[in-house]
N, C-alpha and C. Protein backbone atom coordinates (compact mmCIF):
# COMPACT_ATOMS: atom_id res chain seq x y z
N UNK A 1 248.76 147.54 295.61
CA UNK A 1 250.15 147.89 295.78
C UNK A 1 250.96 146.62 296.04
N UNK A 2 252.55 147.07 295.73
CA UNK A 2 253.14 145.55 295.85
C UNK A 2 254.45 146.11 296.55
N UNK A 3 254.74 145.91 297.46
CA UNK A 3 255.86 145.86 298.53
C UNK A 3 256.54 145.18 298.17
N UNK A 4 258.43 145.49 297.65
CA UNK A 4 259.21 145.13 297.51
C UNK A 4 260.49 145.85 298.14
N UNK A 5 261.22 144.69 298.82
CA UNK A 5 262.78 145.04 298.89
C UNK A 5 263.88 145.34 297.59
N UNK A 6 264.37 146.71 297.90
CA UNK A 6 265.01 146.61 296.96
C UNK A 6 266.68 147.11 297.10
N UNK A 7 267.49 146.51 296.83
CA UNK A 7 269.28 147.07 297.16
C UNK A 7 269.51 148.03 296.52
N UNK A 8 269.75 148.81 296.83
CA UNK A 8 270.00 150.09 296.22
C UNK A 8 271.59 150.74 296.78
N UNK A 9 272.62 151.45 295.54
CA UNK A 9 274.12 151.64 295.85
C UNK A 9 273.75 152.66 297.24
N UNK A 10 274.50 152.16 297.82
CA UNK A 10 275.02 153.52 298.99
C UNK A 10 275.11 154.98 298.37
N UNK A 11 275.38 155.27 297.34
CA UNK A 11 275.59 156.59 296.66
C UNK A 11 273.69 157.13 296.38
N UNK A 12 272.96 155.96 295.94
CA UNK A 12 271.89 156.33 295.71
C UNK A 12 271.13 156.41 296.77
N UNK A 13 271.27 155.86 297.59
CA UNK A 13 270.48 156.02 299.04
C UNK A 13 270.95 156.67 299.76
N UNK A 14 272.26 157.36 299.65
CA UNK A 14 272.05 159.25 300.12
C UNK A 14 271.63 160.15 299.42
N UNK A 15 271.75 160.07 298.15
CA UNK A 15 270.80 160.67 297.28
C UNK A 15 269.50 161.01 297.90
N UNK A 16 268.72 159.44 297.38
CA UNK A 16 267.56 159.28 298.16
C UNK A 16 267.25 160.20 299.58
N UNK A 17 268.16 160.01 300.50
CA UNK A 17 268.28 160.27 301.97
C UNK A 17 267.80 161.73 301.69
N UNK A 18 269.04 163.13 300.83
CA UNK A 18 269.05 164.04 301.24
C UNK A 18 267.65 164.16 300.06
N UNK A 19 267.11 164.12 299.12
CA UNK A 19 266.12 164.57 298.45
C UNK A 19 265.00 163.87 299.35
N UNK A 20 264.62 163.20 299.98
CA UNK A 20 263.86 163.04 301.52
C UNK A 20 263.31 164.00 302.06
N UNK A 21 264.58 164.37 302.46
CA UNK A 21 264.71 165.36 303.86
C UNK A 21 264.27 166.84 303.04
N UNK A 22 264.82 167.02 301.52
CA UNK A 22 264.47 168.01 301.08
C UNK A 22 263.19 168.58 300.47
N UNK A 23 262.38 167.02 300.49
CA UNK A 23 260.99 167.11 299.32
C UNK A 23 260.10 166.74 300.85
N UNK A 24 260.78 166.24 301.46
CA UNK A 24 259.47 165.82 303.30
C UNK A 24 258.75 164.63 302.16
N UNK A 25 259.12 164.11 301.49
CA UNK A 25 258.28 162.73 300.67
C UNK A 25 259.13 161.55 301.14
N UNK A 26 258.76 160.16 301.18
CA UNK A 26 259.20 159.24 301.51
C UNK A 26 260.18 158.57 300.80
N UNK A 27 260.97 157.79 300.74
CA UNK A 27 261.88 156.98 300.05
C UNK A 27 260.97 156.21 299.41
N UNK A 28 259.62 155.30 299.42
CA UNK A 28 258.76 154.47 298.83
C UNK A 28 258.41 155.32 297.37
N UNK A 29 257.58 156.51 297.72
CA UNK A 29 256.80 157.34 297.32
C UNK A 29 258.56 158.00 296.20
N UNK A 30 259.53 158.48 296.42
CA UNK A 30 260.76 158.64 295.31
C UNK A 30 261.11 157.78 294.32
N UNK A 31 261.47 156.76 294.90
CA UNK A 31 261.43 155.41 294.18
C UNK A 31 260.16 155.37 293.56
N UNK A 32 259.24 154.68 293.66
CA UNK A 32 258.03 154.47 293.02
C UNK A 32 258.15 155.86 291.74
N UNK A 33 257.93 156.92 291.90
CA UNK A 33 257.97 157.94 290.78
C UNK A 33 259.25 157.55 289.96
N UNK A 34 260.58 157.36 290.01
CA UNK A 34 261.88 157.07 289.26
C UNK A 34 261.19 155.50 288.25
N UNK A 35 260.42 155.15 289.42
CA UNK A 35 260.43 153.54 288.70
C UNK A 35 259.11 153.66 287.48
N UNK A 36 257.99 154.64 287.96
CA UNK A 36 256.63 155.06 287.22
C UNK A 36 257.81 156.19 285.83
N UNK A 37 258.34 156.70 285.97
CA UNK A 37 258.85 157.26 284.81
C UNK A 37 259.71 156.23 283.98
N UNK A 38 260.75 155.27 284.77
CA UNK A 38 261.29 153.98 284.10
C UNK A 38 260.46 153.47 282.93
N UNK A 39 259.35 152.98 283.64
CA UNK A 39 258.48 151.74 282.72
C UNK A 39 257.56 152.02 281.56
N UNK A 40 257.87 153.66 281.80
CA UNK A 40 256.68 154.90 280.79
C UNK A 40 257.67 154.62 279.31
N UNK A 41 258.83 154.41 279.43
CA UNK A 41 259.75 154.97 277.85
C UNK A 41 259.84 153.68 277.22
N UNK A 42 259.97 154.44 275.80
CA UNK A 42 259.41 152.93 275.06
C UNK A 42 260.65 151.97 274.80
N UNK A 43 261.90 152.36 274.62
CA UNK A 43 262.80 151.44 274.25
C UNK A 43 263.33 150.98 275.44
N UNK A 44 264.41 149.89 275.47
CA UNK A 44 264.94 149.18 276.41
C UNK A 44 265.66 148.16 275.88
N UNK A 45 267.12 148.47 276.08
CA UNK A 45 268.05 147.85 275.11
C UNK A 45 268.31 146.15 275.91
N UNK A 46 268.46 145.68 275.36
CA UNK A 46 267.96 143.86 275.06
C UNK A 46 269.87 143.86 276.09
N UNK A 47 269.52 142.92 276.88
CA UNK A 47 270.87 142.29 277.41
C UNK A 47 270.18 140.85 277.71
N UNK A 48 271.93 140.01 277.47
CA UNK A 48 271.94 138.31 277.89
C UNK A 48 272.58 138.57 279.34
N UNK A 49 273.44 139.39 280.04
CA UNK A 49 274.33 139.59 281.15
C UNK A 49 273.14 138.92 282.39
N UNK A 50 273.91 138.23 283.09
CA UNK A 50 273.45 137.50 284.28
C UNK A 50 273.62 138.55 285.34
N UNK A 51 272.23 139.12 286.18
CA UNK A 51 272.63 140.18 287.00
C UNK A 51 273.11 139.37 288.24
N UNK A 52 273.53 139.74 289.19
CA UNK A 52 273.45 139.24 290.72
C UNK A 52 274.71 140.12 291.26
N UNK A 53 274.85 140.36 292.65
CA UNK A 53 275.72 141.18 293.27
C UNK A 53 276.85 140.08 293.79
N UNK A 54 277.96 140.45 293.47
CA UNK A 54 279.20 139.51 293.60
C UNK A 54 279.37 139.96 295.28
N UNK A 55 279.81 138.61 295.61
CA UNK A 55 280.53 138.36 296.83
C UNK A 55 281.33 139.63 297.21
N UNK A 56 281.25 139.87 298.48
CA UNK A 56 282.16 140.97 298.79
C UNK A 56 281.92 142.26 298.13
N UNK A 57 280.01 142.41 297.74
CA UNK A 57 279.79 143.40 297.42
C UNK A 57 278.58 144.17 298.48
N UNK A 58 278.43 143.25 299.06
CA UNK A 58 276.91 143.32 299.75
C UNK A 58 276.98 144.47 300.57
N UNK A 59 278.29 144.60 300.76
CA UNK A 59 278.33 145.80 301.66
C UNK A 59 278.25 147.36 301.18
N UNK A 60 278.01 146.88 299.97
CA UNK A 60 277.99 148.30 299.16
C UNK A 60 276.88 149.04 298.90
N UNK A 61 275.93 147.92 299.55
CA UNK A 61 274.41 148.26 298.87
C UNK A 61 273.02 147.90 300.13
N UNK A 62 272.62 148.97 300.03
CA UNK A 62 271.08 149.38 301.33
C UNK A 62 269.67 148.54 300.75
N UNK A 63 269.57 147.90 301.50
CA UNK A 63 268.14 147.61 301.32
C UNK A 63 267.00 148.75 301.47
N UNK A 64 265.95 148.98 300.62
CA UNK A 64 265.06 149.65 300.84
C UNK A 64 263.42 149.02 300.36
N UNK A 65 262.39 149.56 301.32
CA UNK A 65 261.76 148.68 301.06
C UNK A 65 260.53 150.07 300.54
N UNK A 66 260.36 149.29 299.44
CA UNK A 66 259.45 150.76 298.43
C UNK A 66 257.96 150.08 298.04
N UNK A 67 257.04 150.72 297.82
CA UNK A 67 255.72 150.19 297.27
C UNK A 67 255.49 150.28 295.61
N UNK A 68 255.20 149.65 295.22
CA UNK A 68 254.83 149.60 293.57
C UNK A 68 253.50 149.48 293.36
N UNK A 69 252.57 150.38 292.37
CA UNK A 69 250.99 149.81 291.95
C UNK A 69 251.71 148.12 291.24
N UNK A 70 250.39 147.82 291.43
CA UNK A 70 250.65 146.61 290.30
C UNK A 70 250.99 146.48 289.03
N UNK A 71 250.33 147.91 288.44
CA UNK A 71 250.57 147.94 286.58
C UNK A 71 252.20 148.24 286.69
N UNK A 72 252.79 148.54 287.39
CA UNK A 72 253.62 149.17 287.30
C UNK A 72 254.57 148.05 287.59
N UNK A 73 254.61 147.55 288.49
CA UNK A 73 255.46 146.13 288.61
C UNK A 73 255.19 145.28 287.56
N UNK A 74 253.84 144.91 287.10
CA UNK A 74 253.60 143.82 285.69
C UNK A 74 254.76 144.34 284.87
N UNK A 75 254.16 145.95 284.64
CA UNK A 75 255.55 146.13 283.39
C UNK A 75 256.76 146.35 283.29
N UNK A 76 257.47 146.03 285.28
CA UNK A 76 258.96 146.28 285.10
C UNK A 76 259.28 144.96 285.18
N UNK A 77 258.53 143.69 285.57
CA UNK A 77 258.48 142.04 285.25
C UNK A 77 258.45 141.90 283.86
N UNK A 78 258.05 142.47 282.77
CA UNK A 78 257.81 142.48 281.53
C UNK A 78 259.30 142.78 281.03
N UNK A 79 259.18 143.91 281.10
CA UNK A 79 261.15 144.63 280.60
C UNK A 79 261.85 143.65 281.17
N UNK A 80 261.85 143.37 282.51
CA UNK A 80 263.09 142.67 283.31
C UNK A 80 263.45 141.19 282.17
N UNK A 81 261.46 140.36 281.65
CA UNK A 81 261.99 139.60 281.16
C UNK A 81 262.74 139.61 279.79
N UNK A 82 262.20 140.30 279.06
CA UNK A 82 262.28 140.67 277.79
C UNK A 82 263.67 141.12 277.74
N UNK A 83 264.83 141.86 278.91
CA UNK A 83 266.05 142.08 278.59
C UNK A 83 266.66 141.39 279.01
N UNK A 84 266.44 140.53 279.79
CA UNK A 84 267.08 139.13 280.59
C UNK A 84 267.98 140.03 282.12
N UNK A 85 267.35 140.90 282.45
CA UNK A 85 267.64 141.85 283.60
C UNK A 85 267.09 141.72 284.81
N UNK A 86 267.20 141.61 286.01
CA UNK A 86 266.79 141.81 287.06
C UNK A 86 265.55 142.64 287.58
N UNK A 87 265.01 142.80 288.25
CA UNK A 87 263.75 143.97 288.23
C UNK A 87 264.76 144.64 289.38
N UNK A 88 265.21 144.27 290.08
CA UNK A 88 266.34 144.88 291.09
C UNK A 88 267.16 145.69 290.33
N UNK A 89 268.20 145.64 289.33
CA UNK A 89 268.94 146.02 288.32
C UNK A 89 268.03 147.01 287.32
N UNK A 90 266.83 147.00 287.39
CA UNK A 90 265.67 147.60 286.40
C UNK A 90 265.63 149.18 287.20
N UNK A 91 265.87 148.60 288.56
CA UNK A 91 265.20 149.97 289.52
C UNK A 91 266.49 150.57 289.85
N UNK A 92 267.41 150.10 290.06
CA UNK A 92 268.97 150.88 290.33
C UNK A 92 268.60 151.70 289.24
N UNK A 93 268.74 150.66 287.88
CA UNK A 93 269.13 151.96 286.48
C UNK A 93 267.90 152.78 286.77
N UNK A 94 266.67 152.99 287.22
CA UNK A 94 265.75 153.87 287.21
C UNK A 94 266.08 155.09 288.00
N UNK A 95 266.15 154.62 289.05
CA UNK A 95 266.83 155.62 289.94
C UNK A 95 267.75 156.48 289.11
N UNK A 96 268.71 156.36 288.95
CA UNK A 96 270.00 156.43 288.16
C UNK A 96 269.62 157.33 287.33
N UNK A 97 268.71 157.16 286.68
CA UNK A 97 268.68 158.21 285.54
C UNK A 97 267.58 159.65 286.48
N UNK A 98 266.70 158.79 286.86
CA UNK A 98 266.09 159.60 288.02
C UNK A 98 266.86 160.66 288.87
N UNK A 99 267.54 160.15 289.75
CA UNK A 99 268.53 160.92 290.73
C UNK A 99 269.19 161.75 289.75
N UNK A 100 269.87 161.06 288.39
CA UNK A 100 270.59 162.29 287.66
C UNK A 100 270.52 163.65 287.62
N UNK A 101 269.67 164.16 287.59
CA UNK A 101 268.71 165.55 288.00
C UNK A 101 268.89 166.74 288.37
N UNK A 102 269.41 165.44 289.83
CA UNK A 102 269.49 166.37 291.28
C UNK A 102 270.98 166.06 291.82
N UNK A 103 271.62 167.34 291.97
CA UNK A 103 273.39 167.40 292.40
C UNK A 103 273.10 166.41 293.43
């Protein structure tokens, strides 16, 4: 397993929060499944965009600290490089489509 911090929007980490409280499963263990369905699909559209969180954003966004298998991080290091994307930015959009789901 590979322990990583990860920033995640305030919108998604109440998300996170109330599907928690509603599934009794962990925030690691949510994440990790959003990110294990992420790295499963085959396309992944190619970007040059420089990720990083602008100044006077930091406050917008929760650290969370989630576990990854290893295959599973190799291949969101793989995508991340191959689209010129963040693995941070890899797992927001995972979530994202993840959380979509659920009101």
């Amino acid at each position: 397993m590979v322990r990583a911090w990860v920033k995640v929007s305030l919108s998604q980490y109440e998300k996170l929060r109330k599907l928690r409280e509603g599934t009794k499963r962990s925030l690691s263990e949510i994440i990790r499944e959003a990110v294990s369905k992420f790295v499963r699909k085959k396309d992944f559209p190619y970007s040059v965009a420089i990720s990083y969180l602008s100044k006077g954003t930091r406050d917008r966004y929760e650290s969370v600290s989630a576990y990854f298998l290893r295959s599973e991080w190799a291949f969101l290091e793989e995508i991340a490089k191959n689209t010129a994307k963040c693995k941070t930015e890899l797992i927001r959009q995972a979530l994202d489509e993840y959380l979509g789901k659920y009101p």
